[in-house]
PDBML (XML) file of the C-alpha atoms, coordinates in Angstrom:
<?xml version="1.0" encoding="UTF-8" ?>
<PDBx:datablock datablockName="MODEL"
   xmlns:PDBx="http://pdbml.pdb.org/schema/pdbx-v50.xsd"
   xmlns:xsi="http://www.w3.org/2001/XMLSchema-instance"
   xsi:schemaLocation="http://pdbml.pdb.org/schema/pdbx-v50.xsd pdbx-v50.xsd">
   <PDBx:atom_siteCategory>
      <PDBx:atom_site id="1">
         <PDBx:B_iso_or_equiv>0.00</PDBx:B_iso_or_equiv>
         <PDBx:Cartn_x>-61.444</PDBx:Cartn_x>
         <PDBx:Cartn_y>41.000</PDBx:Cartn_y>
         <PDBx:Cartn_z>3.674</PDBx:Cartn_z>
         <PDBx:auth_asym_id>A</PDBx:auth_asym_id>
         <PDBx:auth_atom_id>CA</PDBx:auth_atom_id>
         <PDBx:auth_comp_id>UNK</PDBx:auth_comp_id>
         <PDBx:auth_seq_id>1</PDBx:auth_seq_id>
         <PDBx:group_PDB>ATOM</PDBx:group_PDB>
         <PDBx:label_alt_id xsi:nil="true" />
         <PDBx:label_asym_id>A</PDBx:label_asym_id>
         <PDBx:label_atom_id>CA</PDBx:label_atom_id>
         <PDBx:label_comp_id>UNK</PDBx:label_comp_id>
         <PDBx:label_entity_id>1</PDBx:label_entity_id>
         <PDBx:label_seq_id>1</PDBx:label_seq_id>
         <PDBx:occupancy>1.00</PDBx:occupancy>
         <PDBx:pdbx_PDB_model_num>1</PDBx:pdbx_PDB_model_num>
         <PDBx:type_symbol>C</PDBx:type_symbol>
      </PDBx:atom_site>
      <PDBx:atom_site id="2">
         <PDBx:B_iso_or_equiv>0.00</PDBx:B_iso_or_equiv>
         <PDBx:Cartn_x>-63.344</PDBx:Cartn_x>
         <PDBx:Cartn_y>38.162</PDBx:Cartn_y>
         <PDBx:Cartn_z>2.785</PDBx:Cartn_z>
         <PDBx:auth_asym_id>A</PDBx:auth_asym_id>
         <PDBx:auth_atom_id>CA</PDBx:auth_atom_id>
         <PDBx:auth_comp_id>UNK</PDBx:auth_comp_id>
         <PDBx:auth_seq_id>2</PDBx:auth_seq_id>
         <PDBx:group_PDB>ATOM</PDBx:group_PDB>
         <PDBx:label_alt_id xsi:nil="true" />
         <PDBx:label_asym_id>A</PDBx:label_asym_id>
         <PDBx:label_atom_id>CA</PDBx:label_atom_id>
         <PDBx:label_comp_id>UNK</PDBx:label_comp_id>
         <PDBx:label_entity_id>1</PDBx:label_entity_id>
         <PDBx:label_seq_id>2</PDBx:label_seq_id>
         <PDBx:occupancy>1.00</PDBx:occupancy>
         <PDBx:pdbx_PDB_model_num>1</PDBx:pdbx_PDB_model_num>
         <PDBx:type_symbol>C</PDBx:type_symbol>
      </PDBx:atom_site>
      <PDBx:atom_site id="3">
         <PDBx:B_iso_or_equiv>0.00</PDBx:B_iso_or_equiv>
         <PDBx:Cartn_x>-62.631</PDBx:Cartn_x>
         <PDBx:Cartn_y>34.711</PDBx:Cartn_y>
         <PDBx:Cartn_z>1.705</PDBx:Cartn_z>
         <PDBx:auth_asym_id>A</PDBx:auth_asym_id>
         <PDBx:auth_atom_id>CA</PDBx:auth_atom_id>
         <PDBx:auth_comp_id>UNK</PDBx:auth_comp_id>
         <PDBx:auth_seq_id>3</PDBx:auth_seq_id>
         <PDBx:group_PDB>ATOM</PDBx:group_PDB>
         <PDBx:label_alt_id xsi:nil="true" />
         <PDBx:label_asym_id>A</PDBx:label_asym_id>
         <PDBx:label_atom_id>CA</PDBx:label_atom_id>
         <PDBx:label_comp_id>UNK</PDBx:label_comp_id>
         <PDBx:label_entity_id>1</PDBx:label_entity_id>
         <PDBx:label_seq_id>3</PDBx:label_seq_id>
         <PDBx:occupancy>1.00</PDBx:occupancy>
         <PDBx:pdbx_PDB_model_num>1</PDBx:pdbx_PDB_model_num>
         <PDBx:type_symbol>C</PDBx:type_symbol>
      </PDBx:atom_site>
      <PDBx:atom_site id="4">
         <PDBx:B_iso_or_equiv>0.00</PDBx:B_iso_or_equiv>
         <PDBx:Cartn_x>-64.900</PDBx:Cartn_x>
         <PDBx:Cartn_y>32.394</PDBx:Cartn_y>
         <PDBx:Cartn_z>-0.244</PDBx:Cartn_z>
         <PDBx:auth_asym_id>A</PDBx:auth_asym_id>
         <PDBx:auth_atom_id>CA</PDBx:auth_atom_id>
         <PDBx:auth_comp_id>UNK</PDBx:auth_comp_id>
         <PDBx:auth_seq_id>4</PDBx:auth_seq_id>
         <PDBx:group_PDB>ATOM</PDBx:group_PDB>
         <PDBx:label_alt_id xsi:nil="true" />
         <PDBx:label_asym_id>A</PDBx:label_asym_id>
         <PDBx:label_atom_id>CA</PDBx:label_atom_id>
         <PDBx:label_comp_id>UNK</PDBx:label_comp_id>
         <PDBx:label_entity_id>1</PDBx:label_entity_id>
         <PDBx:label_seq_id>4</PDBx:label_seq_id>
         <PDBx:occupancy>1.00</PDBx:occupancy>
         <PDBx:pdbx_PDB_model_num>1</PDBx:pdbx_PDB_model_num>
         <PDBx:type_symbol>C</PDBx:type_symbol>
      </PDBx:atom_site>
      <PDBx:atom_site id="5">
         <PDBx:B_iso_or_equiv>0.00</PDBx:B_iso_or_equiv>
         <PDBx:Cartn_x>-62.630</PDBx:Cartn_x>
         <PDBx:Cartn_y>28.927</PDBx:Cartn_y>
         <PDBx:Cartn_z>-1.395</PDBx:Cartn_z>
         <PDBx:auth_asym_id>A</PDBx:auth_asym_id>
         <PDBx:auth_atom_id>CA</PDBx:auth_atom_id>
         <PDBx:auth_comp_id>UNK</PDBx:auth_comp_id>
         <PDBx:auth_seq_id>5</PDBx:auth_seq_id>
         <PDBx:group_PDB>ATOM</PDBx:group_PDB>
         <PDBx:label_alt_id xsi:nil="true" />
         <PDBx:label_asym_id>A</PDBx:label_asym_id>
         <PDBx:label_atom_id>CA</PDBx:label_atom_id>
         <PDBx:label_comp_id>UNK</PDBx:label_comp_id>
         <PDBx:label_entity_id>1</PDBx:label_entity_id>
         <PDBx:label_seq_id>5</PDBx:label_seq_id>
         <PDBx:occupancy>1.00</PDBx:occupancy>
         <PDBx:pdbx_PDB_model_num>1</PDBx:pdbx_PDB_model_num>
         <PDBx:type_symbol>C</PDBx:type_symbol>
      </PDBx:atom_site>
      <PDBx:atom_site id="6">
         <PDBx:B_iso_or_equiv>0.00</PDBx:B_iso_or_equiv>
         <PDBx:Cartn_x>-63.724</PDBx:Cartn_x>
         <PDBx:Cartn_y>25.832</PDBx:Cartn_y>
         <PDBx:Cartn_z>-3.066</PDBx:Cartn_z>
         <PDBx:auth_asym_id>A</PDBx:auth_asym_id>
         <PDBx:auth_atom_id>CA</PDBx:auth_atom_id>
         <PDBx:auth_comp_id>UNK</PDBx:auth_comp_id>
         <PDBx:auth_seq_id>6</PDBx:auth_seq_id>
         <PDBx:group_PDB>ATOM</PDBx:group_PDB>
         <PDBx:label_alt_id xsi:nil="true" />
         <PDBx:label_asym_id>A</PDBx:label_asym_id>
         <PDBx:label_atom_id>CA</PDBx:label_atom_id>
         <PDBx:label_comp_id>UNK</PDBx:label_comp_id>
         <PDBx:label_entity_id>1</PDBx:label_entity_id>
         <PDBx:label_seq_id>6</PDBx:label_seq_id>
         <PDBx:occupancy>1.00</PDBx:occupancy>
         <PDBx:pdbx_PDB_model_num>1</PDBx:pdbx_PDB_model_num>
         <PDBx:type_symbol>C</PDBx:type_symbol>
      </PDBx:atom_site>
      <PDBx:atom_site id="7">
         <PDBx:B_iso_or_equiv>0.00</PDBx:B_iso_or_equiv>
         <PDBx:Cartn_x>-62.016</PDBx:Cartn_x>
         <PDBx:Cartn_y>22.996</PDBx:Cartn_y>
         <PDBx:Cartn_z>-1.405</PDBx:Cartn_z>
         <PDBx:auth_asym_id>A</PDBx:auth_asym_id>
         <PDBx:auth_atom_id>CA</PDBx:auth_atom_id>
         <PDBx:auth_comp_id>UNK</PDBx:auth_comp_id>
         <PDBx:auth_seq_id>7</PDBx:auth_seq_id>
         <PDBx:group_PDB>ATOM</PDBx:group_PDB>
         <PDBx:label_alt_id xsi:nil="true" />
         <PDBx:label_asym_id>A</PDBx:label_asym_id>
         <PDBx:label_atom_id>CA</PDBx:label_atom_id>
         <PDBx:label_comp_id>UNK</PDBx:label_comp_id>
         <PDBx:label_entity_id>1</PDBx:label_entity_id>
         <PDBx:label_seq_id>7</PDBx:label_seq_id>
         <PDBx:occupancy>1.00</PDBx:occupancy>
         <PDBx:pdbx_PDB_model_num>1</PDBx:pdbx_PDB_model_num>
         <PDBx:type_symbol>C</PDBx:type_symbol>
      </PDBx:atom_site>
      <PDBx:atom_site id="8">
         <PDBx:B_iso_or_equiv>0.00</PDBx:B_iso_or_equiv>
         <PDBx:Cartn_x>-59.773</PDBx:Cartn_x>
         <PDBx:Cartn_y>22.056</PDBx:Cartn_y>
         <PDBx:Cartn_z>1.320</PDBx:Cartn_z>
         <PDBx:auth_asym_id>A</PDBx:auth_asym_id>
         <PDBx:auth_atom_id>CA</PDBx:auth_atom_id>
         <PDBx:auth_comp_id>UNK</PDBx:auth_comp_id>
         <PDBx:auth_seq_id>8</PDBx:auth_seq_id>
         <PDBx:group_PDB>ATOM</PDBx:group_PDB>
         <PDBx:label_alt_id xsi:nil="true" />
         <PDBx:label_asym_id>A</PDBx:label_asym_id>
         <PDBx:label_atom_id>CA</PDBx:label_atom_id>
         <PDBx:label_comp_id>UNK</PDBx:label_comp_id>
         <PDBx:label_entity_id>1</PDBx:label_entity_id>
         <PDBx:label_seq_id>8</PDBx:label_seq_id>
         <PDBx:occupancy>1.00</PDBx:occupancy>
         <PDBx:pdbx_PDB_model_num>1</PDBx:pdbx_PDB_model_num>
         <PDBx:type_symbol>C</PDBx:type_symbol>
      </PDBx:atom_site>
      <PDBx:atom_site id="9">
         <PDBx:B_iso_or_equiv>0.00</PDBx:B_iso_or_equiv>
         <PDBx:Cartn_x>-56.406</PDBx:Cartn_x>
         <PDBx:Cartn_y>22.361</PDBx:Cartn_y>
         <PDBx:Cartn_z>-0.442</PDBx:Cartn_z>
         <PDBx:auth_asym_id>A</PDBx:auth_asym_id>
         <PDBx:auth_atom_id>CA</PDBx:auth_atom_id>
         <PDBx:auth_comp_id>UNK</PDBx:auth_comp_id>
         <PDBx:auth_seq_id>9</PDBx:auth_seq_id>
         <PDBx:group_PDB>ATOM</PDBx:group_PDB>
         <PDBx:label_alt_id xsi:nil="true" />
         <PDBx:label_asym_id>A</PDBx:label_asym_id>
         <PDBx:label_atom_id>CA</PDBx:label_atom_id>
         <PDBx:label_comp_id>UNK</PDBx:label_comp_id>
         <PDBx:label_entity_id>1</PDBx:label_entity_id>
         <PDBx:label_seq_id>9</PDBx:label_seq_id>
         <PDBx:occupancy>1.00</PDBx:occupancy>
         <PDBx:pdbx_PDB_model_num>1</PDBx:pdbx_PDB_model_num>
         <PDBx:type_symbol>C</PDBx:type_symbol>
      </PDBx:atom_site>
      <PDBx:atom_site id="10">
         <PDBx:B_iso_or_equiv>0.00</PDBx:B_iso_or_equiv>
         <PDBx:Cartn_x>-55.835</PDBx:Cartn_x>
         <PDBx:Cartn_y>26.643</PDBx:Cartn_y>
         <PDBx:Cartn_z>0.090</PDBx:Cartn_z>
         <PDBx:auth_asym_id>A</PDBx:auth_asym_id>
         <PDBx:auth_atom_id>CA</PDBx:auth_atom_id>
         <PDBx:auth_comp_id>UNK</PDBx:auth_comp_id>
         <PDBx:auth_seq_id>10</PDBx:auth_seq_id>
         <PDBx:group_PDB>ATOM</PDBx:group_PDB>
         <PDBx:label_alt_id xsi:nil="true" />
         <PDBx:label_asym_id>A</PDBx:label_asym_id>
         <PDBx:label_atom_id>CA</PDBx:label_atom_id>
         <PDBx:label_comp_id>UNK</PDBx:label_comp_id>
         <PDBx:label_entity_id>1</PDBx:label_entity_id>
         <PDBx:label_seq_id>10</PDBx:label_seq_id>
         <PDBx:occupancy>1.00</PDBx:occupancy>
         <PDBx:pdbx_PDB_model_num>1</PDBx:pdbx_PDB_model_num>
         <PDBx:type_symbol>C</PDBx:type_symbol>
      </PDBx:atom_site>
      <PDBx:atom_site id="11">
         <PDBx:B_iso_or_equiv>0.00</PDBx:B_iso_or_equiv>
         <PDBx:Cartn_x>-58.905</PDBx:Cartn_x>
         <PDBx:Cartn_y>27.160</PDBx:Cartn_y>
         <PDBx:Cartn_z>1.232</PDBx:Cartn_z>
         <PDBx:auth_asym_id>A</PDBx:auth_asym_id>
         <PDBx:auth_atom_id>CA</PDBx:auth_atom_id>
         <PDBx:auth_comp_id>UNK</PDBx:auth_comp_id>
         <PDBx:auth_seq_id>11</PDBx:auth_seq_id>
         <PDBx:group_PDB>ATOM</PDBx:group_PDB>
         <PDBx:label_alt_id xsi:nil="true" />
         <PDBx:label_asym_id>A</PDBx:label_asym_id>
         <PDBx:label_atom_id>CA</PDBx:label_atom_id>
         <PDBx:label_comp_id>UNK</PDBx:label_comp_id>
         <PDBx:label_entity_id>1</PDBx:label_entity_id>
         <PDBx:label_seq_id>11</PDBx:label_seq_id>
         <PDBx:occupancy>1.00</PDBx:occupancy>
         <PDBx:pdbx_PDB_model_num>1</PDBx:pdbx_PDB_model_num>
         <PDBx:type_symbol>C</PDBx:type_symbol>
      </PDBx:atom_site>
      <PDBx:atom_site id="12">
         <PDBx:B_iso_or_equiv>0.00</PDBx:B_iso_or_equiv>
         <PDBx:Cartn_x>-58.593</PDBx:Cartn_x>
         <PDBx:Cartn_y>27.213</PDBx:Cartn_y>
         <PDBx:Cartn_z>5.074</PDBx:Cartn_z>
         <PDBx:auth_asym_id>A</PDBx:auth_asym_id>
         <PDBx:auth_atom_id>CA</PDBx:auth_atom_id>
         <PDBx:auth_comp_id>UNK</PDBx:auth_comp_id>
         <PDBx:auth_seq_id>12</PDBx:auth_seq_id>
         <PDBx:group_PDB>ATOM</PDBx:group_PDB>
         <PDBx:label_alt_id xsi:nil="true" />
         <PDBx:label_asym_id>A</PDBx:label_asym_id>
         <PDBx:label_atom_id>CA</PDBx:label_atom_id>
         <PDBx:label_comp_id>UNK</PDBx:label_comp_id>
         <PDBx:label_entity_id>1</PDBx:label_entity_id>
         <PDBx:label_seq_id>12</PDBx:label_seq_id>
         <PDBx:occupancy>1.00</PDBx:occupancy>
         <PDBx:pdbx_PDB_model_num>1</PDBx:pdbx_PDB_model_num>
         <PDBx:type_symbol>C</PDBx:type_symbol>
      </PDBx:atom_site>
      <PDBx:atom_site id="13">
         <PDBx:B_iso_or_equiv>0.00</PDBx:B_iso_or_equiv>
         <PDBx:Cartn_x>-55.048</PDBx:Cartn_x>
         <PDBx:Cartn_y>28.967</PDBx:Cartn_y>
         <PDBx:Cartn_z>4.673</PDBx:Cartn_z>
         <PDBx:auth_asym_id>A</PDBx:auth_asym_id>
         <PDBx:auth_atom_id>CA</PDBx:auth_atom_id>
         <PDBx:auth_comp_id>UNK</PDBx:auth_comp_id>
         <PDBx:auth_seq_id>13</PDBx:auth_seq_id>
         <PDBx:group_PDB>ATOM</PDBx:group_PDB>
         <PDBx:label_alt_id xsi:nil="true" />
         <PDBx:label_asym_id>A</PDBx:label_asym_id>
         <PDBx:label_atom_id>CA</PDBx:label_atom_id>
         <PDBx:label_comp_id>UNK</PDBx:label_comp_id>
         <PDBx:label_entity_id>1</PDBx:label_entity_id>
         <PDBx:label_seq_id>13</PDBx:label_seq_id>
         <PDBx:occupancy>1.00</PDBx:occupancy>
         <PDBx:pdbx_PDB_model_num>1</PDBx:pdbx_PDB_model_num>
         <PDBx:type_symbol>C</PDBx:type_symbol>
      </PDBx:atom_site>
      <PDBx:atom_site id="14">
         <PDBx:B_iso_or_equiv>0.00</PDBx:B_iso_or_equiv>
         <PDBx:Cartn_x>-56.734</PDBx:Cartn_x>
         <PDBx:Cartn_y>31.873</PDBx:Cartn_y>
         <PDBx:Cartn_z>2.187</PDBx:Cartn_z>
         <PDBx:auth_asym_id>A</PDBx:auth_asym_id>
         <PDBx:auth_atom_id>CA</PDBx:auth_atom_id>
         <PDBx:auth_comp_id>UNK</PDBx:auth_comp_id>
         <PDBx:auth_seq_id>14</PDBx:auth_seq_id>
         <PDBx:group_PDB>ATOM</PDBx:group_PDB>
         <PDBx:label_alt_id xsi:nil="true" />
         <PDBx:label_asym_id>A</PDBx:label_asym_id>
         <PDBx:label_atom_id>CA</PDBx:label_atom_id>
         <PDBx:label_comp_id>UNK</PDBx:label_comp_id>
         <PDBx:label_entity_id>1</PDBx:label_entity_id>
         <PDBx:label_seq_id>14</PDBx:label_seq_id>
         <PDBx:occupancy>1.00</PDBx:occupancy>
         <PDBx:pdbx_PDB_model_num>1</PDBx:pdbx_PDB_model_num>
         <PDBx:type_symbol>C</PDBx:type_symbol>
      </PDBx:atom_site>
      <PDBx:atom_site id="15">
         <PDBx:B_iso_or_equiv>0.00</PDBx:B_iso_or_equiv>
         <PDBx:Cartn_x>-59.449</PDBx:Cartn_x>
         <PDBx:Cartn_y>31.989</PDBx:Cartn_y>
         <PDBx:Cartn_z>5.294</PDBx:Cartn_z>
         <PDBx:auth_asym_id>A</PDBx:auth_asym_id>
         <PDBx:auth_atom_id>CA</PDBx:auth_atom_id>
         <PDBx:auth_comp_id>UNK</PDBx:auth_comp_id>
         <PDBx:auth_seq_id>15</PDBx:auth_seq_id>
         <PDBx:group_PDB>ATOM</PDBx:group_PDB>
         <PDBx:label_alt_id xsi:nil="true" />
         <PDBx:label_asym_id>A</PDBx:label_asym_id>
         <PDBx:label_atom_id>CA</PDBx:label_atom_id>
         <PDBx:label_comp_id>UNK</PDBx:label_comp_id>
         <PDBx:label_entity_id>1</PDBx:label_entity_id>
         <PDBx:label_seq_id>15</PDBx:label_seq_id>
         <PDBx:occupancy>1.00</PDBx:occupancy>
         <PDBx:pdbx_PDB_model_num>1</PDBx:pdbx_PDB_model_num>
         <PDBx:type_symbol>C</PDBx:type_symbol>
      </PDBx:atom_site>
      <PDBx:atom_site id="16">
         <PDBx:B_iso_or_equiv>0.00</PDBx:B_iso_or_equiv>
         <PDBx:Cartn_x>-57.314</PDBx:Cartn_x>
         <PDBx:Cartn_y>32.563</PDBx:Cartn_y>
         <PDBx:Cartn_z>8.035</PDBx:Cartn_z>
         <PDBx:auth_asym_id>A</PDBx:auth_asym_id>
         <PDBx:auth_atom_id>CA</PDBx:auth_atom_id>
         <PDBx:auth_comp_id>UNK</PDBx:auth_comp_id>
         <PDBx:auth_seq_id>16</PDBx:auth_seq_id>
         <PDBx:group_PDB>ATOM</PDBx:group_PDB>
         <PDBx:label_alt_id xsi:nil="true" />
         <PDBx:label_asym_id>A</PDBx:label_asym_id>
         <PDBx:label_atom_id>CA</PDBx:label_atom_id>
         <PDBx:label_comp_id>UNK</PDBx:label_comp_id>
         <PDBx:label_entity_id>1</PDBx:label_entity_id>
         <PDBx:label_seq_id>16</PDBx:label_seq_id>
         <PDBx:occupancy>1.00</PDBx:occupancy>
         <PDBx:pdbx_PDB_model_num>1</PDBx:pdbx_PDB_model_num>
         <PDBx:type_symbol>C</PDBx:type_symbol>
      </PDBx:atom_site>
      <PDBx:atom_site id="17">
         <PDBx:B_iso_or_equiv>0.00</PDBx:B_iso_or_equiv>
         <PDBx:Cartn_x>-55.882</PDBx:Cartn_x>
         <PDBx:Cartn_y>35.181</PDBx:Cartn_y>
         <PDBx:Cartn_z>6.413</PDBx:Cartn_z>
         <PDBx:auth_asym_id>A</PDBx:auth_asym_id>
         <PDBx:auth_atom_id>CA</PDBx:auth_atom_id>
         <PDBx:auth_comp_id>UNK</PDBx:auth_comp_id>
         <PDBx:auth_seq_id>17</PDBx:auth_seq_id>
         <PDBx:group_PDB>ATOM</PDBx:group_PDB>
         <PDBx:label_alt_id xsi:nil="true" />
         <PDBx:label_asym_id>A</PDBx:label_asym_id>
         <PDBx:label_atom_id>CA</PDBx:label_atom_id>
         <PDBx:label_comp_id>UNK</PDBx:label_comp_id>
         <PDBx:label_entity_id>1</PDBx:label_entity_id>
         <PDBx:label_seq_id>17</PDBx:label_seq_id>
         <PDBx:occupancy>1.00</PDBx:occupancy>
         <PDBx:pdbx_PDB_model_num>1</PDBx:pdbx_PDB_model_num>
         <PDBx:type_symbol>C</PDBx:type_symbol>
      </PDBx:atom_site>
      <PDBx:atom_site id="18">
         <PDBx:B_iso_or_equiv>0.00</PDBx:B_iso_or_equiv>
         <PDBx:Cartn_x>-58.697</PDBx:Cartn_x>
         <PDBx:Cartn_y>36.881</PDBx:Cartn_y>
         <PDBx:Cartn_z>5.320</PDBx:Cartn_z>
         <PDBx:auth_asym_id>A</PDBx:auth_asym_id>
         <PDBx:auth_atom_id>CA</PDBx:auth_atom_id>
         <PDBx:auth_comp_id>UNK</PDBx:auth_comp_id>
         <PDBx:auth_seq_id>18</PDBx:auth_seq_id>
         <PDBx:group_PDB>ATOM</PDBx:group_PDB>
         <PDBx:label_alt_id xsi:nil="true" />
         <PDBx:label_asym_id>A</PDBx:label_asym_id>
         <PDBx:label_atom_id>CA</PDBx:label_atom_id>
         <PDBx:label_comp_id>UNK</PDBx:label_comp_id>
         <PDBx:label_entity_id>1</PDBx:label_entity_id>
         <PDBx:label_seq_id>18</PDBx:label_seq_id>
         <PDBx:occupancy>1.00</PDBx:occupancy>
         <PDBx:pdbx_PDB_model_num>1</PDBx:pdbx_PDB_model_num>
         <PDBx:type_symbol>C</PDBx:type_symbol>
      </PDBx:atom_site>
      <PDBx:atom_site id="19">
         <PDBx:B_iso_or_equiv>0.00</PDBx:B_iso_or_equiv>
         <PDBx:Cartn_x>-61.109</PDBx:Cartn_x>
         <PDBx:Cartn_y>38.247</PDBx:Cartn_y>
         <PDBx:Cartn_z>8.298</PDBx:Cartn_z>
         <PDBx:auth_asym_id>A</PDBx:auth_asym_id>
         <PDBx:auth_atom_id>CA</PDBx:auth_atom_id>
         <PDBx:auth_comp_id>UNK</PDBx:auth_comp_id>
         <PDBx:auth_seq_id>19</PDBx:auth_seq_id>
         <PDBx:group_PDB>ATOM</PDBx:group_PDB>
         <PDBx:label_alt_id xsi:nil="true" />
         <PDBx:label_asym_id>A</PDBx:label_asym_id>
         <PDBx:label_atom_id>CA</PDBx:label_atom_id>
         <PDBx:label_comp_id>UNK</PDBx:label_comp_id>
         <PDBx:label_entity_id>1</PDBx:label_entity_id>
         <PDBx:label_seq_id>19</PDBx:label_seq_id>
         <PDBx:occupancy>1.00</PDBx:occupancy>
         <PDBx:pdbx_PDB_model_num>1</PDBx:pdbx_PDB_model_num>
         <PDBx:type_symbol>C</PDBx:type_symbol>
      </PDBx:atom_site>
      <PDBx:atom_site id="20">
         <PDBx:B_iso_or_equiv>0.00</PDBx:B_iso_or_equiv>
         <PDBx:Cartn_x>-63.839</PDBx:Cartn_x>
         <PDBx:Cartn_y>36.431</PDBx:Cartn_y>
         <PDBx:Cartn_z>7.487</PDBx:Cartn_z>
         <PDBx:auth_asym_id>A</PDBx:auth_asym_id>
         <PDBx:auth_atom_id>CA</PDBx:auth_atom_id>
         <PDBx:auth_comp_id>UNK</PDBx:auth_comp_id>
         <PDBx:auth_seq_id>20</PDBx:auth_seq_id>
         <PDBx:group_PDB>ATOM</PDBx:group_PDB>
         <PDBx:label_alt_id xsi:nil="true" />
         <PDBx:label_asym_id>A</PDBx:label_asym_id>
         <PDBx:label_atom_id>CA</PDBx:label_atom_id>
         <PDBx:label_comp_id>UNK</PDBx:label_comp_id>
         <PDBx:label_entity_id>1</PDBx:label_entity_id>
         <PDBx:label_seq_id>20</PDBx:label_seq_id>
         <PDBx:occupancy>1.00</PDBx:occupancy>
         <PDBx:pdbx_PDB_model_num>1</PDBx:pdbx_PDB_model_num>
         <PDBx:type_symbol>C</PDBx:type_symbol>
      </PDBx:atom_site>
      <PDBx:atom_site id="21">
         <PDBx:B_iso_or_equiv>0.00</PDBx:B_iso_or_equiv>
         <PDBx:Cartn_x>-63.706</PDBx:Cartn_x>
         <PDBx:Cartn_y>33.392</PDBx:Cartn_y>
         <PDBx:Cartn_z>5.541</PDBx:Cartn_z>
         <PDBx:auth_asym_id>A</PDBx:auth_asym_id>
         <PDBx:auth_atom_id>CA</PDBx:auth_atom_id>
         <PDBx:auth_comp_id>UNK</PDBx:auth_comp_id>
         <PDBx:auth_seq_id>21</PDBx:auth_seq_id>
         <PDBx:group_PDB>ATOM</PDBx:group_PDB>
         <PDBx:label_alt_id xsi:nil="true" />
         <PDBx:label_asym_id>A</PDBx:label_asym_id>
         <PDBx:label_atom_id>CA</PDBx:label_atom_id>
         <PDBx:label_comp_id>UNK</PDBx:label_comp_id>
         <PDBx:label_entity_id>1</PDBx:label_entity_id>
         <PDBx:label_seq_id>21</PDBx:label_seq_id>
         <PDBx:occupancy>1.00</PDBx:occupancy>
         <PDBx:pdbx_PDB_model_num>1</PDBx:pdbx_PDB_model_num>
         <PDBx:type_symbol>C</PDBx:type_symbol>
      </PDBx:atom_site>
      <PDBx:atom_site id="22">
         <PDBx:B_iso_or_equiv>0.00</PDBx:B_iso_or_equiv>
         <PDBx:Cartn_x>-64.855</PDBx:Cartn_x>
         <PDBx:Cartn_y>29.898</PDBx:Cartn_y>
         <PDBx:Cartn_z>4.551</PDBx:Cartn_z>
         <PDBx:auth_asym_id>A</PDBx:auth_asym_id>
         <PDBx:auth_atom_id>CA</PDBx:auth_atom_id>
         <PDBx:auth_comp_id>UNK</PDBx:auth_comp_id>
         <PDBx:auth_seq_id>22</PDBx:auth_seq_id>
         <PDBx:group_PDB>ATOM</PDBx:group_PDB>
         <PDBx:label_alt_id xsi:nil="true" />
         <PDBx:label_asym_id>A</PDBx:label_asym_id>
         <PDBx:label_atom_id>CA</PDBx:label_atom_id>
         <PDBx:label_comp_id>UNK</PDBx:label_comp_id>
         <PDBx:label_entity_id>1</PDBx:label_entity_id>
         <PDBx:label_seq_id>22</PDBx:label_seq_id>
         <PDBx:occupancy>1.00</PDBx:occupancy>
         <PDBx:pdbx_PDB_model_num>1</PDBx:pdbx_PDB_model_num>
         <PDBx:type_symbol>C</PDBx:type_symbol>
      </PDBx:atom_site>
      <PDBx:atom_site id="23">
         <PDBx:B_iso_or_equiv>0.00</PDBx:B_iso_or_equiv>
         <PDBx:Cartn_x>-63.580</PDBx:Cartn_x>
         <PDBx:Cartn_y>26.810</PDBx:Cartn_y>
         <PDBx:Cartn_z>2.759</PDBx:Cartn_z>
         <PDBx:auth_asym_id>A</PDBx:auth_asym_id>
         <PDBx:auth_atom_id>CA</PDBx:auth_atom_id>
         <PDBx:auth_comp_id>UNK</PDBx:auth_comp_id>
         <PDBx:auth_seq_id>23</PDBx:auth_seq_id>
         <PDBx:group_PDB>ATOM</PDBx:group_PDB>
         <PDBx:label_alt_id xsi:nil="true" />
         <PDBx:label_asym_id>A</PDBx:label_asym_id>
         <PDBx:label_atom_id>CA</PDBx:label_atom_id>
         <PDBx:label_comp_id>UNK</PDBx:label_comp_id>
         <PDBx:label_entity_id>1</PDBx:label_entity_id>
         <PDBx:label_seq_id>23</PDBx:label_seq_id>
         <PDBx:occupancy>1.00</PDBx:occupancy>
         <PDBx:pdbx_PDB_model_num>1</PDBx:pdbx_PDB_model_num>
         <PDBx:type_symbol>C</PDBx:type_symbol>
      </PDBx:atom_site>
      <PDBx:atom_site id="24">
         <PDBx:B_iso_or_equiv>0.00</PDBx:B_iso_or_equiv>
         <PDBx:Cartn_x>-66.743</PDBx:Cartn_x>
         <PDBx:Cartn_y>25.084</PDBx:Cartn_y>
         <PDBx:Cartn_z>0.361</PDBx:Cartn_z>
         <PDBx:auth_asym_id>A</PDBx:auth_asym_id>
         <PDBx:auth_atom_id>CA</PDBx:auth_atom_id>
         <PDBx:auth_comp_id>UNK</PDBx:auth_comp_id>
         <PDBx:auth_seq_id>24</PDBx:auth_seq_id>
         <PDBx:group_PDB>ATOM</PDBx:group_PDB>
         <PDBx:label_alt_id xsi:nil="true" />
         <PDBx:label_asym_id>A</PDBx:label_asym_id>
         <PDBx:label_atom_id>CA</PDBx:label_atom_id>
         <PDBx:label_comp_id>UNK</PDBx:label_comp_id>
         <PDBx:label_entity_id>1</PDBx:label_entity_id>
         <PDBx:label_seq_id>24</PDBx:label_seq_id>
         <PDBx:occupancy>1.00</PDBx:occupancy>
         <PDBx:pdbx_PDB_model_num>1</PDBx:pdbx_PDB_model_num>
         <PDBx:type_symbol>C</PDBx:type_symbol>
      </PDBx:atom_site>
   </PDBx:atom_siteCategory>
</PDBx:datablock>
């Protein structure tokens, strides 16, 4: 699973869930 967010507000939650992700 992979995780590719555009700002801060979910986007480092969404990433630790995911394996692999990052917050733009």
């Amino acid at each position: 699973k992979v995780a590719v967010m555009g700002c801060i507000v979910n986007g480092p939650g969404e990433s630790k869930h995911a394996d692999i992700g990052i917050s733009l």
